[in-house]
PDB file of N, CA and C in Angstrom:
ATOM      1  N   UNK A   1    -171.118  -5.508 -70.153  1.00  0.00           N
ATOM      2  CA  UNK A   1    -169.828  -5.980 -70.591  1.00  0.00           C
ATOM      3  C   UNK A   1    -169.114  -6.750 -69.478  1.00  0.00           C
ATOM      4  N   UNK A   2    -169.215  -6.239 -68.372  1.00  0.00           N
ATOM      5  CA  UNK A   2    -168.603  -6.950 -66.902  1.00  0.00           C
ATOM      6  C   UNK A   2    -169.175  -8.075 -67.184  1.00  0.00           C
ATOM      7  N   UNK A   3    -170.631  -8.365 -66.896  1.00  0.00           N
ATOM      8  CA  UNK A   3    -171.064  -9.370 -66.852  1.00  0.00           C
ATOM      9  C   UNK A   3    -170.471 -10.463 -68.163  1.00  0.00           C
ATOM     10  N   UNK A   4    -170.888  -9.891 -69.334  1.00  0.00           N
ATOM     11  CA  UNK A   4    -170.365 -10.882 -70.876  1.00  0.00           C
ATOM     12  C   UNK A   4    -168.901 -11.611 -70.440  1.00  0.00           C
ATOM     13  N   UNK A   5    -167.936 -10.433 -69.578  1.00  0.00           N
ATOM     14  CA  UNK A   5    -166.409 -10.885 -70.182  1.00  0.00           C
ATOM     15  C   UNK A   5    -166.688 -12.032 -69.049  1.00  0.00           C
ATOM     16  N   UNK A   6    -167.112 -11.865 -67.589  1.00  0.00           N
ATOM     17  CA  UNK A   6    -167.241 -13.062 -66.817  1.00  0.00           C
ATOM     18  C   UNK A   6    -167.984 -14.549 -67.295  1.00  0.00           C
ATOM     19  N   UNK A   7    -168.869 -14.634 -67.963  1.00  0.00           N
ATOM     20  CA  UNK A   7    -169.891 -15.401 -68.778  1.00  0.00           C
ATOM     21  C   UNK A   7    -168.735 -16.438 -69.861  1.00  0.00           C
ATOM     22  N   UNK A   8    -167.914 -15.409 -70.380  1.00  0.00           N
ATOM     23  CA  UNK A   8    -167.166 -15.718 -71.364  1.00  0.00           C
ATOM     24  C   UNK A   8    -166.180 -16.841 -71.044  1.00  0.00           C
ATOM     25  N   UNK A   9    -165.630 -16.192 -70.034  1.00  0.00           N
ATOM     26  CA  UNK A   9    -164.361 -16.801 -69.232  1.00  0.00           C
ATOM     27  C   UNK A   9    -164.684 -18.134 -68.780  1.00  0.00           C
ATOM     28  N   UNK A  10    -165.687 -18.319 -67.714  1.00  0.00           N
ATOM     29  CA  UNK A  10    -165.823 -18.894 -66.403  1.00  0.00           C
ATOM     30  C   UNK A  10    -166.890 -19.897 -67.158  1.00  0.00           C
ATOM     31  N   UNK A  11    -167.787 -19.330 -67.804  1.00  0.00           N
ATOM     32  CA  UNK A  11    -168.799 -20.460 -68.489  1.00  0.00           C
ATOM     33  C   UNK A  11    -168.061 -20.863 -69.901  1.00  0.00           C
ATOM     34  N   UNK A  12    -167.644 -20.279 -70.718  1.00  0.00           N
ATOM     35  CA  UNK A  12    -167.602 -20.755 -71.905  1.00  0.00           C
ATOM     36  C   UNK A  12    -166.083 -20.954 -71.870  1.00  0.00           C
ATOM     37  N   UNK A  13    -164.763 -21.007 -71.195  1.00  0.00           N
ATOM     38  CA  UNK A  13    -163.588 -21.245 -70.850  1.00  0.00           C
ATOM     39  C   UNK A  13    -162.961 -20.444 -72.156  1.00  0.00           C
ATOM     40  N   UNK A  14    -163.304 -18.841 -72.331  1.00  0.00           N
ATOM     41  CA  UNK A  14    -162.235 -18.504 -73.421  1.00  0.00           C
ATOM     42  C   UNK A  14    -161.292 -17.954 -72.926  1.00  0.00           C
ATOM     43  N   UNK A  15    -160.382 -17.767 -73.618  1.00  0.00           N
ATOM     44  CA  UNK A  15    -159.407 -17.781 -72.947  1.00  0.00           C
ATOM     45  C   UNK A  15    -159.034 -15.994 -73.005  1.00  0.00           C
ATOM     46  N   UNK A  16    -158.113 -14.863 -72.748  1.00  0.00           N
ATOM     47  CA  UNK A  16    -158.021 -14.214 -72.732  1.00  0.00           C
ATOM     48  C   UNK A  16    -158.254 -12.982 -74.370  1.00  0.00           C
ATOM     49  N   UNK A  17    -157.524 -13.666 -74.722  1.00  0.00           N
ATOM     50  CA  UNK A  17    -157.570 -12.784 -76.187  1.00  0.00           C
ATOM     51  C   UNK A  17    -158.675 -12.738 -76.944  1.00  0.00           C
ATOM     52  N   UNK A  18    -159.381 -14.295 -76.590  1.00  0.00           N
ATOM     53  CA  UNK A  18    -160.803 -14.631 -77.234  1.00  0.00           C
ATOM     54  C   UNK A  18    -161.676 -13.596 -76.801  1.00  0.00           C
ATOM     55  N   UNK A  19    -161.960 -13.512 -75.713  1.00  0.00           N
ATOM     56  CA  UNK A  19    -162.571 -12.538 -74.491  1.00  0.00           C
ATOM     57  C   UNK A  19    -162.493 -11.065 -75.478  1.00  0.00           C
ATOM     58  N   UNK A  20    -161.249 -10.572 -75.333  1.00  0.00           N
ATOM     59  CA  UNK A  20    -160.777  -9.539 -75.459  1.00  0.00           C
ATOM     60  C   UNK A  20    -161.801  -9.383 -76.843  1.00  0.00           C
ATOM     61  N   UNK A  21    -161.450 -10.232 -78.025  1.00  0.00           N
ATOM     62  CA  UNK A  21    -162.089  -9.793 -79.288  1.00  0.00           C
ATOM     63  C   UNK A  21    -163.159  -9.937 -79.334  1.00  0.00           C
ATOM     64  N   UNK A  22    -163.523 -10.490 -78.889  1.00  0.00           N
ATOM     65  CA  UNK A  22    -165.269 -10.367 -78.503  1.00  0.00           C
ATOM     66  C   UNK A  22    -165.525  -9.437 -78.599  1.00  0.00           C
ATOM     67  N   UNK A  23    -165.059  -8.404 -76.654  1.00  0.00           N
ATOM     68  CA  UNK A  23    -165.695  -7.502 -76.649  1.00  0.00           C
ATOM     69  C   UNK A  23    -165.051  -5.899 -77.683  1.00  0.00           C
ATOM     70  N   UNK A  24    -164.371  -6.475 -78.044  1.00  0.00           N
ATOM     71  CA  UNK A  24    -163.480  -5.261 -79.511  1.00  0.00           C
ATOM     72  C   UNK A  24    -164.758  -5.235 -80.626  1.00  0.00           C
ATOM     73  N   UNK A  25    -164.874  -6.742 -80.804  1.00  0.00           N
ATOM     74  CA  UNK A  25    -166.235  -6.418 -82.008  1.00  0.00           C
ATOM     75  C   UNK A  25    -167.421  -5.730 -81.228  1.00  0.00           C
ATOM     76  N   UNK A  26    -167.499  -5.817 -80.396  1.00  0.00           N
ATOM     77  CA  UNK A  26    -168.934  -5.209 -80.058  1.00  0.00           C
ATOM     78  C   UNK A  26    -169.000  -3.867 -80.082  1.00  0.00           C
ATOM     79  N   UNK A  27    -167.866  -3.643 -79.376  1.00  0.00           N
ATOM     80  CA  UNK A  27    -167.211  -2.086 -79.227  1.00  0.00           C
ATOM     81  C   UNK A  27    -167.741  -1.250 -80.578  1.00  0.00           C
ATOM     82  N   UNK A  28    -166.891  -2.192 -81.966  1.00  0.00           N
ATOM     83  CA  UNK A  28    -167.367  -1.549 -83.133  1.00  0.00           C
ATOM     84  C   UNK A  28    -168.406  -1.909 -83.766  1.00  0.00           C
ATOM     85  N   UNK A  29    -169.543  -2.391 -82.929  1.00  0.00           N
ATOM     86  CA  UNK A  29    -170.768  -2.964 -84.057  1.00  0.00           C
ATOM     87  C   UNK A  29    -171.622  -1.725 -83.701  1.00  0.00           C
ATOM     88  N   UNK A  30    -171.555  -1.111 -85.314  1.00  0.00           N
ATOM     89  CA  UNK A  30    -172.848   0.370 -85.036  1.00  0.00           C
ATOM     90  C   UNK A  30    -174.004  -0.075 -84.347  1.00  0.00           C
ATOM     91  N   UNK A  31    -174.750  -0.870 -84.233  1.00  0.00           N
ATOM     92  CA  UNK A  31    -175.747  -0.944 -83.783  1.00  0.00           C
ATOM     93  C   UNK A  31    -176.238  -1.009 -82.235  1.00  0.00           C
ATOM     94  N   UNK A  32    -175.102  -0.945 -81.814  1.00  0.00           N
ATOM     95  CA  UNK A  32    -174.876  -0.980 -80.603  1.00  0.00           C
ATOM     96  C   UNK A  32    -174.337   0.181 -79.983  1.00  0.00           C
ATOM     97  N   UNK A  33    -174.628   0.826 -78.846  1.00  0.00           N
ATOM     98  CA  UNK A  33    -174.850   1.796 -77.778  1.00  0.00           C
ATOM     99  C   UNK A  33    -174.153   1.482 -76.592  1.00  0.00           C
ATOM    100  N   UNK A  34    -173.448   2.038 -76.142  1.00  0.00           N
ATOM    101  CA  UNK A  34    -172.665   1.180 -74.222  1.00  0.00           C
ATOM    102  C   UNK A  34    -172.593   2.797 -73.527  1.00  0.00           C
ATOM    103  N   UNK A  35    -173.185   2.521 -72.531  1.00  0.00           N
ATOM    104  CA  UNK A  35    -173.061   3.346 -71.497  1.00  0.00           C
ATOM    105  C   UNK A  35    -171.717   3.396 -71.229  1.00  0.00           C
ATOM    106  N   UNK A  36    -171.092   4.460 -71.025  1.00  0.00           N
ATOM    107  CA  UNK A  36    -169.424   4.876 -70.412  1.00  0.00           C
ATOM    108  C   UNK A  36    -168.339   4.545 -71.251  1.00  0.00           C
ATOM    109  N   UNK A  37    -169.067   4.658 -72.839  1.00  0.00           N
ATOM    110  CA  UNK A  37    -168.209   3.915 -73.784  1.00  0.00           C
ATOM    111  C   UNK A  37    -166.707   4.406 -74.172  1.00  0.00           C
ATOM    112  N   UNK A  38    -166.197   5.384 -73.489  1.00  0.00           N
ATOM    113  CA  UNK A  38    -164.696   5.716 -73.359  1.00  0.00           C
ATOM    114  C   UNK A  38    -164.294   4.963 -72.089  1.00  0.00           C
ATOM    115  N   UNK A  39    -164.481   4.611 -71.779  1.00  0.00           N
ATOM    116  CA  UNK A  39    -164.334   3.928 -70.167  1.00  0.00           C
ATOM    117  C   UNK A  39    -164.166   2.498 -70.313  1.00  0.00           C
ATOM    118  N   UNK A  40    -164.848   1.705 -71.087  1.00  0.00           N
ATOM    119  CA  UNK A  40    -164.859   0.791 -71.729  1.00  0.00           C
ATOM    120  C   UNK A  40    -163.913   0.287 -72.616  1.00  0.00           C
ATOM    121  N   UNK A  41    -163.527   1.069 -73.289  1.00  0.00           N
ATOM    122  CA  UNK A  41    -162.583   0.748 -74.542  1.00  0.00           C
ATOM    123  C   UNK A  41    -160.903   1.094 -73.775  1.00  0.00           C
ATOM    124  N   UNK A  42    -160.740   1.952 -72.742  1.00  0.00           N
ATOM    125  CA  UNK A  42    -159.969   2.168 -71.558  1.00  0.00           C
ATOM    126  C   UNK A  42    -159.893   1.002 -70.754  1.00  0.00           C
ATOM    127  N   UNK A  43    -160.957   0.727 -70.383  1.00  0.00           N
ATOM    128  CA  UNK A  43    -160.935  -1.495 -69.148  1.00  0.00           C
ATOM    129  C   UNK A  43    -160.362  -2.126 -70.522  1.00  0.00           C
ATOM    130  N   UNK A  44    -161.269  -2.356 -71.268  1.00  0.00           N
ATOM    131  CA  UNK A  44    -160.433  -3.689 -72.533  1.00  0.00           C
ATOM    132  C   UNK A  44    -159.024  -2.763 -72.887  1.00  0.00           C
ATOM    133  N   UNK A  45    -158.970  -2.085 -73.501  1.00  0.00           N
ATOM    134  CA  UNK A  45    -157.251  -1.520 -73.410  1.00  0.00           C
ATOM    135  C   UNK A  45    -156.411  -2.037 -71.898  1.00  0.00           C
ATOM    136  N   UNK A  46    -156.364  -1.614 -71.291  1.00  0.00           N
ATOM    137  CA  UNK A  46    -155.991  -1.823 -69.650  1.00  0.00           C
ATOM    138  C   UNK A  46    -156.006  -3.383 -69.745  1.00  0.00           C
ATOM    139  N   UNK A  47    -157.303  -4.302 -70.009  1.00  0.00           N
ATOM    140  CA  UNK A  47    -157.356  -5.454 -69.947  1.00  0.00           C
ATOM    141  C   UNK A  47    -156.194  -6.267 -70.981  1.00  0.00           C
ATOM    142  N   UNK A  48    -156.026  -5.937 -71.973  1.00  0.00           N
ATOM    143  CA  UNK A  48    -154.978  -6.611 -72.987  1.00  0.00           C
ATOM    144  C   UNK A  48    -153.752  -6.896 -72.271  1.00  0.00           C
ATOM    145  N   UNK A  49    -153.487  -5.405 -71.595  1.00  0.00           N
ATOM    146  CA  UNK A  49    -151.612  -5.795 -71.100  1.00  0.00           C
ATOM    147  C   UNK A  49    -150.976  -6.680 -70.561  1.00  0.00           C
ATOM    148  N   UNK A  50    -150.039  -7.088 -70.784  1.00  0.00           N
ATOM    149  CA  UNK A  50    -149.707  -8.182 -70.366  1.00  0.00           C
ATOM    150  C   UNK A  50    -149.669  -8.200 -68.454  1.00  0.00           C
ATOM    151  N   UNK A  51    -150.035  -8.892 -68.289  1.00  0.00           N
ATOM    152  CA  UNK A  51    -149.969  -9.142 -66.116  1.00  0.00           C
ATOM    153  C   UNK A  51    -150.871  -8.203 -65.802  1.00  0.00           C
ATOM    154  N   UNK A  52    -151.923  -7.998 -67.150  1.00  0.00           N
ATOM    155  CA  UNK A  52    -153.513  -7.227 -66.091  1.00  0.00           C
ATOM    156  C   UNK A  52    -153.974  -7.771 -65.247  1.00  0.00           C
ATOM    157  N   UNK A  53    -154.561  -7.131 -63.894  1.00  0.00           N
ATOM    158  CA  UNK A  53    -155.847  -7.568 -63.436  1.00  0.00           C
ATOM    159  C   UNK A  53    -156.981  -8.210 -64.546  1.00  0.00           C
ATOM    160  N   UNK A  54    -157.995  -8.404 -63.575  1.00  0.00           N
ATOM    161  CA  UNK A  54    -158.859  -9.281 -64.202  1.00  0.00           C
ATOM    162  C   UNK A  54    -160.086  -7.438 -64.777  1.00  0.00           C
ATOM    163  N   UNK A  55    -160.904  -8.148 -65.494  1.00  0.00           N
ATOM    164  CA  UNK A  55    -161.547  -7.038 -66.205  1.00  0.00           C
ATOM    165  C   UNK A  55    -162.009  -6.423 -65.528  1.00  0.00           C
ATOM    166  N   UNK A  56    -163.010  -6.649 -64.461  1.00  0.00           N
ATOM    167  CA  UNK A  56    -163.841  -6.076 -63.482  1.00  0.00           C
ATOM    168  C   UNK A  56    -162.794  -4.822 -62.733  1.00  0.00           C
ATOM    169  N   UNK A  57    -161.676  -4.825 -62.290  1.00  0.00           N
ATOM    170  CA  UNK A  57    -160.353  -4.112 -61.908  1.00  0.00           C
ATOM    171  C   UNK A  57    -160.361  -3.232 -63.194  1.00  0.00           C
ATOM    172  N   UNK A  58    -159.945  -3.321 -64.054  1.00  0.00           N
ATOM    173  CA  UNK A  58    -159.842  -3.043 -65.437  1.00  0.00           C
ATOM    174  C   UNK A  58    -160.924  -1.579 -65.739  1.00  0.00           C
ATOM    175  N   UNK A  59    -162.116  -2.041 -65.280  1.00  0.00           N
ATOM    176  CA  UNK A  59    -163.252  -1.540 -65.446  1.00  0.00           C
ATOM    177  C   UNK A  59    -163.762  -0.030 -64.337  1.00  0.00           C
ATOM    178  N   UNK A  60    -163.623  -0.894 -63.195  1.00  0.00           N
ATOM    179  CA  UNK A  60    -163.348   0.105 -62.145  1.00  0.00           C
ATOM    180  C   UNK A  60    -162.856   1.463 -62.079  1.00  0.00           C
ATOM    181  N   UNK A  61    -161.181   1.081 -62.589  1.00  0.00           N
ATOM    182  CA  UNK A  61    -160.252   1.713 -62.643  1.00  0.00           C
ATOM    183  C   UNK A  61    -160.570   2.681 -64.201  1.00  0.00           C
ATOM    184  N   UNK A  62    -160.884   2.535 -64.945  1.00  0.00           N
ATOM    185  CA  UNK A  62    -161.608   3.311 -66.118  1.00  0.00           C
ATOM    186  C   UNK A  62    -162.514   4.012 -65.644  1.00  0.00           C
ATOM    187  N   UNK A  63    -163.791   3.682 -64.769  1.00  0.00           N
ATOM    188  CA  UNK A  63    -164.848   4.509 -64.766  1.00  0.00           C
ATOM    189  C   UNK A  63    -164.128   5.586 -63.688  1.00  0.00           C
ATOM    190  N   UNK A  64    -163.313   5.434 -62.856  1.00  0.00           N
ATOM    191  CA  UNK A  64    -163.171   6.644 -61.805  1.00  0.00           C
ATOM    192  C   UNK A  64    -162.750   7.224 -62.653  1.00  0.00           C
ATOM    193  N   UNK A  65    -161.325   6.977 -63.035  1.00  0.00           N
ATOM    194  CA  UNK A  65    -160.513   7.674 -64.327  1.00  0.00           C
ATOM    195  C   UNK A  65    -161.443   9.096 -65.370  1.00  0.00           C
ATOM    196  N   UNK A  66    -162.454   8.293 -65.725  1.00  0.00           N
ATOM    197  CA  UNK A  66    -163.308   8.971 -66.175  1.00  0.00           C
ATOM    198  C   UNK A  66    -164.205  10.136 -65.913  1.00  0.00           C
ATOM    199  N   UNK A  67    -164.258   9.913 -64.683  1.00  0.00           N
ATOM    200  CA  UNK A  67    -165.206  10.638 -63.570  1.00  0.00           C
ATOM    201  C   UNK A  67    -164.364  11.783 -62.811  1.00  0.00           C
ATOM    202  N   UNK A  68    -163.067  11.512 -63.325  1.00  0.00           N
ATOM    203  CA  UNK A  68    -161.956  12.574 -62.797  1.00  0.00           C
ATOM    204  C   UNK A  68    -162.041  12.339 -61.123  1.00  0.00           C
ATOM    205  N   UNK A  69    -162.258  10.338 -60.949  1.00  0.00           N
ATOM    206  CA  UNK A  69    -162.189  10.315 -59.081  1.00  0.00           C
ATOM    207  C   UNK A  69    -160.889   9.566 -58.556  1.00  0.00           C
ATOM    208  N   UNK A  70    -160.016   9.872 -59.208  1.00  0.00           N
ATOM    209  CA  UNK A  70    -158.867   9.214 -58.760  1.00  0.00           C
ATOM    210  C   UNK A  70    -158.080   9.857 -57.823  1.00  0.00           C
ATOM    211  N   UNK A  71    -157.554   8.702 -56.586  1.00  0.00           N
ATOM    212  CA  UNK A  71    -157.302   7.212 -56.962  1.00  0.00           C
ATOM    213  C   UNK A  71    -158.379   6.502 -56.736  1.00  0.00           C
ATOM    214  N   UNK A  72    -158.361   5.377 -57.844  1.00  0.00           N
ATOM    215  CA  UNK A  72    -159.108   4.487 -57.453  1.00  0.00           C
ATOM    216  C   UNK A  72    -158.276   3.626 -55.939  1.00  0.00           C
ATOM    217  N   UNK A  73    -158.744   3.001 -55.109  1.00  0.00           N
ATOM    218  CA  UNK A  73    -158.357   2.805 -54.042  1.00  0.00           C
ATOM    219  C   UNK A  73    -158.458   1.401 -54.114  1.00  0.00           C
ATOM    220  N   UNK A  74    -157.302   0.073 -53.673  1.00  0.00           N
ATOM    221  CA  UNK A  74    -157.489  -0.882 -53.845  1.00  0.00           C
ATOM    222  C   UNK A  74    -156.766  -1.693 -53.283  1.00  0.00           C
ATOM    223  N   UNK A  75    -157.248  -2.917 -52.767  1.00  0.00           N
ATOM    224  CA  UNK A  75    -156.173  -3.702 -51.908  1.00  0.00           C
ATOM    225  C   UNK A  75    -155.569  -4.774 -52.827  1.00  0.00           C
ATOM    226  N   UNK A  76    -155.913  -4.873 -53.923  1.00  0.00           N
ATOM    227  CA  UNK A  76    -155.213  -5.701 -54.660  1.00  0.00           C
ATOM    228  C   UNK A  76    -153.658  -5.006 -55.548  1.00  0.00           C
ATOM    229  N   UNK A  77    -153.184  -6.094 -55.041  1.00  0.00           N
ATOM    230  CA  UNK A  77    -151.821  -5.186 -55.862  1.00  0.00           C
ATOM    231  C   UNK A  77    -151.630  -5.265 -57.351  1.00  0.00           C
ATOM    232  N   UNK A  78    -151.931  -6.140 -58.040  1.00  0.00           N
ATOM    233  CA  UNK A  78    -152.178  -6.394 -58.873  1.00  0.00           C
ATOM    234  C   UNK A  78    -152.727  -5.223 -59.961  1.00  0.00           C
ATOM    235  N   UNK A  79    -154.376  -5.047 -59.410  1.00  0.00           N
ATOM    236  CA  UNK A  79    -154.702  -3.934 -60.012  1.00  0.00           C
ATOM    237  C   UNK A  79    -154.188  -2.506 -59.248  1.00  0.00           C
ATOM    238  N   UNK A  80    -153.404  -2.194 -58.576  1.00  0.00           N
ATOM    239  CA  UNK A  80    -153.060  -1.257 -57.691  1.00  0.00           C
ATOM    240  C   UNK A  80    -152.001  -0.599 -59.218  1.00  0.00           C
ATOM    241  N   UNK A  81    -151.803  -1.362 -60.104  1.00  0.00           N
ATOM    242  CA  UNK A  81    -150.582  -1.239 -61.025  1.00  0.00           C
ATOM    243  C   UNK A  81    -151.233  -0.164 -61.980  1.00  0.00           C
ATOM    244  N   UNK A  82    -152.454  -0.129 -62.369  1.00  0.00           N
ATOM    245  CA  UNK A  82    -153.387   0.539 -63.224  1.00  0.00           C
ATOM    246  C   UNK A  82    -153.465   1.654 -62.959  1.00  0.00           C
ATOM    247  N   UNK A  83    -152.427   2.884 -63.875  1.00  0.00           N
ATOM    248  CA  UNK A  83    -152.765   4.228 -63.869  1.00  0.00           C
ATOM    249  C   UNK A  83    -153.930   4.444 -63.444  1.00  0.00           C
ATOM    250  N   UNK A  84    -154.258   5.206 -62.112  1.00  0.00           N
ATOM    251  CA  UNK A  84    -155.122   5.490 -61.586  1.00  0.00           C
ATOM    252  C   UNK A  84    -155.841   4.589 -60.334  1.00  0.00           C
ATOM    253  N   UNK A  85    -154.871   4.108 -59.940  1.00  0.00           N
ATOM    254  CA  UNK A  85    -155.181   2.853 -59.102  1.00  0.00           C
ATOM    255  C   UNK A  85    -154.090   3.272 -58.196  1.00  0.00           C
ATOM    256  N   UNK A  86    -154.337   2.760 -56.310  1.00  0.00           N
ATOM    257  CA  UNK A  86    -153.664   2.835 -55.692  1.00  0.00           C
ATOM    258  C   UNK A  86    -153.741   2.068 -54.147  1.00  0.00           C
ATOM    259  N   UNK A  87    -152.449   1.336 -53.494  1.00  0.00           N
ATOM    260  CA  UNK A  87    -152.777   0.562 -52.268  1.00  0.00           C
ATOM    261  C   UNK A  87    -152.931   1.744 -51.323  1.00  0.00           C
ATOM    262  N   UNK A  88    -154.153   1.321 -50.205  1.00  0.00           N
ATOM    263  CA  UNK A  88    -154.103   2.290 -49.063  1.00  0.00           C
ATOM    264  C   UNK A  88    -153.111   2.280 -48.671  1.00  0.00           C
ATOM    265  N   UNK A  89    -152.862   3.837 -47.837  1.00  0.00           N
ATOM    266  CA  UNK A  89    -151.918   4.203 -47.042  1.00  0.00           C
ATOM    267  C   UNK A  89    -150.875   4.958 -47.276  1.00  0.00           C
TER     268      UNK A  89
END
């Protein structure tokens, strides 16, 4: 999914929401399986809000979350904003 939403963006110029529904349909296509799939649907949630980080941040910040390893630790302030996210120090 990291990889798709980057692919999406950067090669195929969609734009945010496009992105987003993309990976929403995939989310719900039965036929399909995703490793860390609460974690996932947590980054694209996280990813929608308005003045998110970029997905990969998004993503990060879900899997610790998940893993019960928070804080995630981060020098970006940006994603530093993401329940479960935090600037050193």
């Amino acid at each position: 999914m990291l990889e798709l939403e980057w692919v999406l963006r950067s090669r195929y110029q969609f734009d945010k929401p496009s992105v987003t529904a993309a990976l929403d349909a995939l989310m719900t296509a039965a036929e399909l399986e995703f490793q860390h799939e609460s974690a996932l649907e947590k980054a694209i949630w996280f990813f929608k809000q308005k003045g998110s980080p970029d997905f990969a941040d998004c993503l990060h910040v879900a899997l610790v979350r998940q893993a019960a390893q928070v804080p995630f630790l981060t020098f970006d302030r940006q994603a530093s904003s993401l329940d479960g996210a935090t600037l050193p120090g």
